[in-house]
Protein backbone atom coordinates (compact mmCIF):
# COMPACT_ATOMS: atom_id res chain seq x y z
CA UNK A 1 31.79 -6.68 11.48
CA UNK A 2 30.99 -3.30 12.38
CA UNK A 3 27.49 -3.31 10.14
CA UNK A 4 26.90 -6.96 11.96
CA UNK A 5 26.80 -4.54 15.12
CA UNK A 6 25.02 -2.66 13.87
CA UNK A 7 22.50 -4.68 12.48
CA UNK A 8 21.96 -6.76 16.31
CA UNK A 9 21.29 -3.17 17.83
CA UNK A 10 18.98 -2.66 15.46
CA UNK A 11 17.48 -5.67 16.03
CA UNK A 12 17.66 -5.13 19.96
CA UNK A 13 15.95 -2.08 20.05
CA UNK A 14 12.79 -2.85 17.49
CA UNK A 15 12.13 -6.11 19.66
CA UNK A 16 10.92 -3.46 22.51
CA UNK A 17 8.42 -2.40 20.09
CA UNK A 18 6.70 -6.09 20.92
CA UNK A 19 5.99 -4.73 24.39
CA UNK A 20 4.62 -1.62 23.39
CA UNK A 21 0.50 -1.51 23.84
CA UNK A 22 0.82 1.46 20.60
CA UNK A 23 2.25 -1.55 18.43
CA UNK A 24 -0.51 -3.83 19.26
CA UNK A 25 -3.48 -0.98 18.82
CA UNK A 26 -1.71 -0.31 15.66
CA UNK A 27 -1.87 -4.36 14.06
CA UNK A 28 -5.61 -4.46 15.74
CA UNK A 29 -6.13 -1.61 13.38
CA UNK A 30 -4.86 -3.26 10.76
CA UNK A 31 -6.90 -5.85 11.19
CA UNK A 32 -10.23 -4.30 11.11
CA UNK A 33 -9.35 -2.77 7.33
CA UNK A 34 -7.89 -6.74 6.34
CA UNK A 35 -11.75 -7.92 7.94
CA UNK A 36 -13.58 -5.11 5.80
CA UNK A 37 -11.21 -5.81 2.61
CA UNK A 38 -12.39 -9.56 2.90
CA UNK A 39 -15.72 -8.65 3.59
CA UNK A 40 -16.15 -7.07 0.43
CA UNK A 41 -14.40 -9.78 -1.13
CA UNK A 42 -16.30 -12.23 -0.03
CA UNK A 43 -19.98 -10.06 -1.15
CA UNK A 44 -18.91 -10.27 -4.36
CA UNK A 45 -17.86 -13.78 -4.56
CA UNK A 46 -20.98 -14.67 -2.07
CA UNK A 47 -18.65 -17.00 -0.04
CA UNK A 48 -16.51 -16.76 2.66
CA UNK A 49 -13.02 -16.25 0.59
CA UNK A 50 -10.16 -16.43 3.35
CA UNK A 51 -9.79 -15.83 6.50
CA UNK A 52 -8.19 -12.87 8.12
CA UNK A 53 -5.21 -13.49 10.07
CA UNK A 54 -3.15 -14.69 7.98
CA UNK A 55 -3.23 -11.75 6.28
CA UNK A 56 -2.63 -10.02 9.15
CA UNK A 57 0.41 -12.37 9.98
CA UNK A 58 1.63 -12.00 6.73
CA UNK A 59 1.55 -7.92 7.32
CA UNK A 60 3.04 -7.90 10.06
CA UNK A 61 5.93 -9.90 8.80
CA UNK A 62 6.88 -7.52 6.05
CA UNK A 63 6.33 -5.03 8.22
CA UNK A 64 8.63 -6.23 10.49
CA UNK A 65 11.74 -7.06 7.32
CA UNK A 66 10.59 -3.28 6.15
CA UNK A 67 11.14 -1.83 9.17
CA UNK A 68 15.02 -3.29 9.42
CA UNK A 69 15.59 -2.07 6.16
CA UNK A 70 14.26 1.23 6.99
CA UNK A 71 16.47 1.41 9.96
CA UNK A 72 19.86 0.36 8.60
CA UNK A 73 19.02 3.41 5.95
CA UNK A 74 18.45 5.45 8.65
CA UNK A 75 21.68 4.23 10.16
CA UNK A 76 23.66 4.89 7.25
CA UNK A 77 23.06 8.44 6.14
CA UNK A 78 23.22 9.51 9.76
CA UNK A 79 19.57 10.75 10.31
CA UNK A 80 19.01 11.50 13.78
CA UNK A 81 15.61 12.90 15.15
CA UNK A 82 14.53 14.41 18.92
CA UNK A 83 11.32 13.99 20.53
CA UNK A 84 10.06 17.70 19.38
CA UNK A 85 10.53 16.83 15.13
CA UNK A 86 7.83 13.66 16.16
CA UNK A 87 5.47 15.21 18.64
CA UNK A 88 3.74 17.13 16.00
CA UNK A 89 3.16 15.02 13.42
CA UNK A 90 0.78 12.61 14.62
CA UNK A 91 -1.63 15.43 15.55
CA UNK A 92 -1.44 16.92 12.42
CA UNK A 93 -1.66 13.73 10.19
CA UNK A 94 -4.88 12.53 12.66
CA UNK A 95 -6.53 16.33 11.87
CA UNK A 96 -5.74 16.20 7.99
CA UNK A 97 -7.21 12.52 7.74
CA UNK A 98 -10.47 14.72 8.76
CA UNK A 99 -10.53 16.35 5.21
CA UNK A 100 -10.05 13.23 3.40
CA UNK A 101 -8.50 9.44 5.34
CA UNK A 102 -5.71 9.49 2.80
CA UNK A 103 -3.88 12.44 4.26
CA UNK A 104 -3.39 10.29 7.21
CA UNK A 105 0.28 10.62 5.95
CA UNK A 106 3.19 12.24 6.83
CA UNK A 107 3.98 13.27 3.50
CA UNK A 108 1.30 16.19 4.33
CA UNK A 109 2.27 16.60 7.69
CA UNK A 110 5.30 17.03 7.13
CA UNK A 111 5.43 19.47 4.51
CA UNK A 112 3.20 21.68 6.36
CA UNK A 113 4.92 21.68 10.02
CA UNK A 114 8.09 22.44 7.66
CA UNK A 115 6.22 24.88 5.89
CA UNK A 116 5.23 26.63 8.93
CA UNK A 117 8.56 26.20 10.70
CA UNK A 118 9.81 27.98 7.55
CA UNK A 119 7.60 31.00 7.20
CA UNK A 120 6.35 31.53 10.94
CA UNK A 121 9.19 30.13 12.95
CA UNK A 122 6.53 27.57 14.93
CA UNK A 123 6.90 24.72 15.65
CA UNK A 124 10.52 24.90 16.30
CA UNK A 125 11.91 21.77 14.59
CA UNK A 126 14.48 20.32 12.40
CA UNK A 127 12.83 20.49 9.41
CA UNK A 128 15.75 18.18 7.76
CA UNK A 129 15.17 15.58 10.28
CA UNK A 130 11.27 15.47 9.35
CA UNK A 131 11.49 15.48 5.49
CA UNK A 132 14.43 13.17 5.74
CA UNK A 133 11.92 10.79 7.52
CA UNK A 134 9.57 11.31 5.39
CA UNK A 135 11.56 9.99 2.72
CA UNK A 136 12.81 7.04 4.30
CA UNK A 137 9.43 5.66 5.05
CA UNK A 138 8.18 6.16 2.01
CA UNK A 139 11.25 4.37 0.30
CA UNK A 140 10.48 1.46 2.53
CA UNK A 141 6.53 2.07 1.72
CA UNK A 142 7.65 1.62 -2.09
CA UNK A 143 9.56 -1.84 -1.67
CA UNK A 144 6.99 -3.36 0.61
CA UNK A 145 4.25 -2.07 -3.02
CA UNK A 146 6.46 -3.84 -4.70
CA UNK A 147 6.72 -7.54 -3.07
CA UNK A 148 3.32 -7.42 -1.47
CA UNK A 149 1.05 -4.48 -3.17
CA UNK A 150 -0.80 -6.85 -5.47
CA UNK A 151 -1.26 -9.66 -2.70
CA UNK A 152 -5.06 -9.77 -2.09
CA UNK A 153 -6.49 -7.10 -4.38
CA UNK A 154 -10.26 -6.81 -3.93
CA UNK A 155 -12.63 -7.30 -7.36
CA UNK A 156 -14.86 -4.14 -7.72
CA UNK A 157 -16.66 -2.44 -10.34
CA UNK A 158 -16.01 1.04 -11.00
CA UNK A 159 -18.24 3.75 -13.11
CA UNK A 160 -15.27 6.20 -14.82
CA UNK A 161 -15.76 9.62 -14.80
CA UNK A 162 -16.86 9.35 -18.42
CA UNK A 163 -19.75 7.25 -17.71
CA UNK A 164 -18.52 3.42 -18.55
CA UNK A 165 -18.86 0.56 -16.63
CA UNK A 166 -15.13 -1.62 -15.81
CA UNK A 167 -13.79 -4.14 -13.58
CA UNK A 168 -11.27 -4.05 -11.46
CA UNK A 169 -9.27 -3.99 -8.57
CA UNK A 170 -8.57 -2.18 -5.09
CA UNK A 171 -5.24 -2.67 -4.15
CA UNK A 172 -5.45 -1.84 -0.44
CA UNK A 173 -2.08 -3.14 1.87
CA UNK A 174 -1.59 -2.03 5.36
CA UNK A 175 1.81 -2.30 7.20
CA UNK A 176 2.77 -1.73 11.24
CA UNK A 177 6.01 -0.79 10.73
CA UNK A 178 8.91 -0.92 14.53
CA UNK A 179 11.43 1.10 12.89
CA UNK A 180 14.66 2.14 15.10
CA UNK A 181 16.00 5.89 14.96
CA UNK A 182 19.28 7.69 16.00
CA UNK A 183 18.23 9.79 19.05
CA UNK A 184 21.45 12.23 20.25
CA UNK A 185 21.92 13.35 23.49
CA UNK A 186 22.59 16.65 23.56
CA UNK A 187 22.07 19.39 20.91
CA UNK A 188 20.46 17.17 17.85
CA UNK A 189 22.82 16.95 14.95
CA UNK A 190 21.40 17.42 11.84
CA UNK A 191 21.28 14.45 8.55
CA UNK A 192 24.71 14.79 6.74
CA UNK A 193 25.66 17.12 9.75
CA UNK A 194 29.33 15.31 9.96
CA UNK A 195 31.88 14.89 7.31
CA UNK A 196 30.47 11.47 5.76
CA UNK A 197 28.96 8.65 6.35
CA UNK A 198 31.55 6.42 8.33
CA UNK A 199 32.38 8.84 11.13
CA UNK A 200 29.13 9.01 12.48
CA UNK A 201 28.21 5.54 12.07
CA UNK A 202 31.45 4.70 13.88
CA UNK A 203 30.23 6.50 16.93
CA UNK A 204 26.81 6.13 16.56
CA UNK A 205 25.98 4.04 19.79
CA UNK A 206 29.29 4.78 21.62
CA UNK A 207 30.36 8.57 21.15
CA UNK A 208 33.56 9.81 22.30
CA UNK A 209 35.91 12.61 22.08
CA UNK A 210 34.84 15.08 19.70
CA UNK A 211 31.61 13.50 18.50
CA UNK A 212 27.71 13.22 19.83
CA UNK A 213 26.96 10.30 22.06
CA UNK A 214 23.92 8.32 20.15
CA UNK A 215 21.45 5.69 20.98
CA UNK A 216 18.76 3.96 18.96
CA UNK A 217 14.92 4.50 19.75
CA UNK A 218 12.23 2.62 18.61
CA UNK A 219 9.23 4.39 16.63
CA UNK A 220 5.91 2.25 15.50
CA UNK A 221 4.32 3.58 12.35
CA UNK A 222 2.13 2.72 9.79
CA UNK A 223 2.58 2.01 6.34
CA UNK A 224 -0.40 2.02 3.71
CA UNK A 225 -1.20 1.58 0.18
CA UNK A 226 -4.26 2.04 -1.57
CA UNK A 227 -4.91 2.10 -5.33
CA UNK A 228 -7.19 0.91 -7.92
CA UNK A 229 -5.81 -1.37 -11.13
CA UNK A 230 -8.05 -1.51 -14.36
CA UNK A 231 -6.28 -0.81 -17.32
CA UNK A 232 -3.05 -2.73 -16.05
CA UNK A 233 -3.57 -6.29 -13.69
CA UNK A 234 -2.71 -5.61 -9.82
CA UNK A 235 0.98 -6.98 -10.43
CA UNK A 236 1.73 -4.66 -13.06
CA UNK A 237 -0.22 -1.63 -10.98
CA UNK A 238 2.02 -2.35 -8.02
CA UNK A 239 5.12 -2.64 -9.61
CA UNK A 240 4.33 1.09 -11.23
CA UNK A 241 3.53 2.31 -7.90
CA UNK A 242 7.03 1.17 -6.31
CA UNK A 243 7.87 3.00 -9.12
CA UNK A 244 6.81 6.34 -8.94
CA UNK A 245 6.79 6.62 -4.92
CA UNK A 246 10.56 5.01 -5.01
CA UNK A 247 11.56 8.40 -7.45
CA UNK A 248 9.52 10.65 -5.09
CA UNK A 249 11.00 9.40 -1.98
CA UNK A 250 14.70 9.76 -3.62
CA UNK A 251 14.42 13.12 -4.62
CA UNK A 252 12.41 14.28 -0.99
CA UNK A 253 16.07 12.65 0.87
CA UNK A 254 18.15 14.61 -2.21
CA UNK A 255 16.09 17.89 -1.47
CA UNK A 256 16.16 17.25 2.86
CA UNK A 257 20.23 16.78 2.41
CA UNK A 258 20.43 20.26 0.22
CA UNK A 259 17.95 21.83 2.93
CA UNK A 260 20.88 21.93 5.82
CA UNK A 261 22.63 24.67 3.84
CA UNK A 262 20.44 26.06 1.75
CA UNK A 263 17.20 27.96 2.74
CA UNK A 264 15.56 27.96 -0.51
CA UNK A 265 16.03 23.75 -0.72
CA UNK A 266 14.43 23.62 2.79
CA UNK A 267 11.33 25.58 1.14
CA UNK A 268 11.00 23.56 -1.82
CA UNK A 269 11.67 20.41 0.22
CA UNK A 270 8.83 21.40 1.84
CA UNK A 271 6.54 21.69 -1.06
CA UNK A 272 7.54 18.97 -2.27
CA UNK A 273 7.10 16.52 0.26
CA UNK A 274 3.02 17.00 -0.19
CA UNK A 275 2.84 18.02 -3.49
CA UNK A 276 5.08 15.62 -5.15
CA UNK A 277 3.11 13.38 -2.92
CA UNK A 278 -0.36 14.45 -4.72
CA UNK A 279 2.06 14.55 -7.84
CA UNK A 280 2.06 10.55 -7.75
CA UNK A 281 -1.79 9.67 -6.87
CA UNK A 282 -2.50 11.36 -9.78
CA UNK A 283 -0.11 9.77 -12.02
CA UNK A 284 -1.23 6.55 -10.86
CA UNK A 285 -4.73 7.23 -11.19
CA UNK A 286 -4.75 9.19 -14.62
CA UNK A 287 -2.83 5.96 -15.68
CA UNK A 288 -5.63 3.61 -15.31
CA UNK A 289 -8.65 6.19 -16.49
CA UNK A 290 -6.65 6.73 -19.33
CA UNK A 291 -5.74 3.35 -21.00
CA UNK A 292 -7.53 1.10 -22.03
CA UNK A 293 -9.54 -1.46 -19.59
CA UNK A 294 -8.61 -4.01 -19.16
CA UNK A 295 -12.09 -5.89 -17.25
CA UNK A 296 -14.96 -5.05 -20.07
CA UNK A 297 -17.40 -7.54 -21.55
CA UNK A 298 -16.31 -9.21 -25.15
CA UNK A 299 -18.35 -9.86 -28.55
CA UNK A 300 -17.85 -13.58 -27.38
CA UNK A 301 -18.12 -15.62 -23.87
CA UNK A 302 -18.01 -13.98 -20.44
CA UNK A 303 -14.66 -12.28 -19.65
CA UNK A 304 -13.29 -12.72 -16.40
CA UNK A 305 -12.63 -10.17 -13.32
CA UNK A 306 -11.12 -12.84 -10.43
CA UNK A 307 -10.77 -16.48 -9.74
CA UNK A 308 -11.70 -17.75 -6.31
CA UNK A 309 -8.78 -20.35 -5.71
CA UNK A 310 -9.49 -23.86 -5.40
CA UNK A 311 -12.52 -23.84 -6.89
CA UNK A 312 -13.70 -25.98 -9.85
CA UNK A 313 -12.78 -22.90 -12.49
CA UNK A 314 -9.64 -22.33 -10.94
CA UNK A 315 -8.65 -25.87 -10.88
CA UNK A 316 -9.48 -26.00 -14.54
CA UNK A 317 -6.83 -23.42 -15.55
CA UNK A 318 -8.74 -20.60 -15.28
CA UNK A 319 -7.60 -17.28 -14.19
CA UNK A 320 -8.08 -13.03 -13.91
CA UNK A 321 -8.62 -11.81 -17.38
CA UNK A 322 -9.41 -15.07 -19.57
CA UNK A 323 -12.72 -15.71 -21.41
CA UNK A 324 -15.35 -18.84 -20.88
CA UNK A 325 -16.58 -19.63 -24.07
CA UNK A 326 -18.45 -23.07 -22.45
CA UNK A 327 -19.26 -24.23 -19.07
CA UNK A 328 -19.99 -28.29 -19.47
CA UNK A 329 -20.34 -27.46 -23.30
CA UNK A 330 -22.86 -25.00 -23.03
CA UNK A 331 -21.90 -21.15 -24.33
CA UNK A 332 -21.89 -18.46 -21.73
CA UNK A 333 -22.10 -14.60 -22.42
CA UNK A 334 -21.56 -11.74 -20.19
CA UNK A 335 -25.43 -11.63 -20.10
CA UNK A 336 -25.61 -14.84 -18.66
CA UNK A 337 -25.43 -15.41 -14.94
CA UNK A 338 -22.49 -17.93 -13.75
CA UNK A 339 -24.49 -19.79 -11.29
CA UNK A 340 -26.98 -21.20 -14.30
CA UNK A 341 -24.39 -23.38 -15.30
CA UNK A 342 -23.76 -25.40 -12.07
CA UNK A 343 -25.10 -28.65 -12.33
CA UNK A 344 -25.57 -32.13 -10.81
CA UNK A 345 -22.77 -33.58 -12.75
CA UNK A 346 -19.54 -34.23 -10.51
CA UNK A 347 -17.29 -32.56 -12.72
CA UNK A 348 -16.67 -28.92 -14.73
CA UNK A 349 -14.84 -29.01 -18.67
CA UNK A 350 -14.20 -25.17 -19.35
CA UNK A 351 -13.48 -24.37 -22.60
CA UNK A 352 -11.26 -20.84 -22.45
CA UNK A 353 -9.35 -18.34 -23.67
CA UNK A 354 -5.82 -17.80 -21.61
CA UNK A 355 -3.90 -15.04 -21.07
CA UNK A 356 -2.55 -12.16 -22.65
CA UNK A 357 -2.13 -13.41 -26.13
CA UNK A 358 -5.78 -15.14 -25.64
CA UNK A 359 -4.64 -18.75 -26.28
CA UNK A 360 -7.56 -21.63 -26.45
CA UNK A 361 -7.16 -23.86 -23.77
CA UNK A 362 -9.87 -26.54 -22.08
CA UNK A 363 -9.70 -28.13 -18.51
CA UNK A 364 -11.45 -30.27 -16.33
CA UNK A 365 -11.48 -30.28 -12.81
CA UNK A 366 -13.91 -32.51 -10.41
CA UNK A 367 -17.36 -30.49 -8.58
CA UNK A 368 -17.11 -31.49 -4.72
CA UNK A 369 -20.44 -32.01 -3.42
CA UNK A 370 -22.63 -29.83 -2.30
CA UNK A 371 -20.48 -26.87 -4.92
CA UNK A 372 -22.66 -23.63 -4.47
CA UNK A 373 -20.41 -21.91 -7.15
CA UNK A 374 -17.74 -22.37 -9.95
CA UNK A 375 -15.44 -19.42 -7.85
CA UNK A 376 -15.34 -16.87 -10.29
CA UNK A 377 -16.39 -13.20 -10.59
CA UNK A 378 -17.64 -11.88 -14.35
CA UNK A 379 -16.36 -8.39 -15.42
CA UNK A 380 -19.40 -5.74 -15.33
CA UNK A 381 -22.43 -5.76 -17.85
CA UNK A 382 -24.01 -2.57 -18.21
CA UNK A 383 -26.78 -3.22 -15.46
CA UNK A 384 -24.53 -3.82 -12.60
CA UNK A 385 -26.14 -1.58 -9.67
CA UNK A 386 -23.63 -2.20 -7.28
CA UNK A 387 -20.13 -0.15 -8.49
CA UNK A 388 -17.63 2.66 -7.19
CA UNK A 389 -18.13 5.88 -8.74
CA UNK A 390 -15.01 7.45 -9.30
CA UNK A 391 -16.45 10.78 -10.24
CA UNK A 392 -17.65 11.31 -7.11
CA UNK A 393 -15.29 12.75 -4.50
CA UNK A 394 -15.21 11.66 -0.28
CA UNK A 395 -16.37 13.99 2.11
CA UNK A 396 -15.95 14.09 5.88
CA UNK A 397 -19.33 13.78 6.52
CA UNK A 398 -19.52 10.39 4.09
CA UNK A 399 -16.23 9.49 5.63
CA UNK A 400 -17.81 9.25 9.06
CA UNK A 401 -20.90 7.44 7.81
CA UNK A 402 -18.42 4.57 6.15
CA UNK A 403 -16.62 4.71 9.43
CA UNK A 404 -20.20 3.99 11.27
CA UNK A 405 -21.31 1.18 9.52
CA UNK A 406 -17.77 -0.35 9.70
């Protein structure tokens, strides 16, 4: 009963985030990177491929569920925060996005303003409360990669750093986040600052004799993923993400809990929290440059990249990954451009290898009329002129330019 409280005071307070104008700017935001995700989807494809909103809708929503979670965490190990732990942070994350957009996090803001808090005594924070949140967020950051980081992963073509040209994918999720924090009146009391979990959560909203009086406040964030899949498929890429960023935010709340009592914790809590941070992009990315690609032309028929759904091919049985050998009973290569093969015939027999053990399969599915394409995307040929260098690294000054023609 006393988590059922909980849980509708939760609840309470992150439905005050819906009146909040920083909410909405946040989900317009949002929006614009969902309308220049399905912009480049739909350039490849050369159709329009979906439509925005729901996508929008559908971030919000988890969002919303990982925002909950998030706060019944925060609930339960007691982590409080004050209005001077969050006033810098923002600021610092907005000025380190400068350097590059992905350090719009405040895995790197965080470490720093701890860092400094550390060695020059300014800002004066809790520097447990800040790593701490930190930690949580990027716990809930790591479930939401996990249910939703593979949900509409942009085709691309990369150039590797050795020179080859792949397919892929950009995995690129976005999530407002209303998440509710303990705010203490009085002196703020520190995560783990009382003897165990159920004493604090027992006064939590109440106080009374011999305890702080707490309330819950809500806080609007913003969640986001971005990461590239071409030696693994986008399910498998996201599920090694949650991975990785679910161990780094576990040991970041193990090393803020030490950092109460010990200095030296608080010091390589605070390395850690940006480092350990860089620590997993690189993982992640070494992961795909190193294997083995998974998107590259074969000796026989045209592998390929993505499947527009509902379209003849993917109505046929077609999907990411398989090999056309015959369009209509004609042989396709990877030299051989898809829209050749449509025809004035009302219906499309694609003869195909399947999945992951490359099993021969044939389907038929009907051509509505007026069909400008089949739906599907082939992986790269070696004269593709339109690909993603990842060799080269972003600058500010490109940064701005992308930001322009956005």
């Amino acid at each position: 009963m006393f988590l059922i409280n909980n849980l509708w005071q939760i609840m309470a307070s992150l439905a005050n985030v819906f009146t909040e104008w920083v909410f909405w700017l946040v989900v317009g935001l949002v929006a614009l990177q969902y309308r220049h995700m399905a912009a480049e989807r739909d350039s490849l494809f050369g159709v329009v491929t979906r439509r925005v909103w729901p996508d929008v809708l559908t971030a919000m929503a988890y969002g919303i569920i990982g925002g909950l979670a998030g706060s019944m965490l925060i609930v339960t190990v007691g982590l409080s925060l004050n209005g001077s732990s969050l006033l810098y942070l923002w600021p610092i994350a907005v000025l380190l996005m400068l350097i590059n957009p992905r350090f719009l996090c405040f895995a790197y803001a965080g470490g720093i303003l701890s860092l400094s808090s550390l060695i020059f005594g300014f800002p004066s924070l809790n520097i447990v409360q800040v790593l701490a949140l930190v930690a949580v967020l990027h716990m809930v950051e790591s479930v939401l990669i996990l249910v939703s980081g593979h949900l509409g992963a942009v085709p691309a073509y990369f150039r590797t750093p050795g020179g080859r040209l792949v397919g892929g994918f950009n995995l690129q999720k976005l999530w407002p986040i209303p998440i509710a924090v303990l705010s203490v009146a009085g002196s703020p009391i520190s995560f783990g600052g009382m003897p165990g979990w159920w004493p604090l959560l027992k006064t939590s909203f109440s106080g009374g004799p011999g305890y702080w009086a707490y309330g819950l406040i809500p806080v609007v964030a913003c969640l986001g993923y971005g990461d590239l899949a071409i030696s693994h498929n986008p399910n498998q890429k996201s599920r090694l993400s949650a991975l990785y960023l679910g161990i780094y935010s576990i040991i970041l709340l193990f090393l803020s809990f030490l950092s109460q009592d010990i200095r030296a914790a608080a010091f390589i809590a605070a390395l850690f929290s940006p480092l350990g941070h860089e620590l997993v992009i690189f993982l992640g990315k070494e992961l795909e440059l190193k294997g083995k690609p998974l998107y590259v032309p074969t000796e026989r028929g045209m592998r390929v990249l993505d499947v527009l759904v509902d379209t003849p091919v993917w109505k046929a049985g077609v999907r990411s990954g398989d090999v056309i050998l015959s369009i209509n009973g004609r042989e396709i290569s990877s030299k051989t451009a898809p829209g050749t093969y449509l025809t004035e015939e009302r219906y499309c027999e694609v003869e195909f290898l399947h999945g992951r053990d490359q099993v021969y399969k044939r389907g038929t599915a009907s051509v509505c009329e007026g069909q400008e394409a089949l739906g599907f995307i082939p992986v790269p040929d070696s004269f593709e002129k339109t690909y993603l260098d990842l060799g080269t690294k972003r600058t500010f000054g490109q940064f701005l330019k992308k930001l322009g023609r956005r």
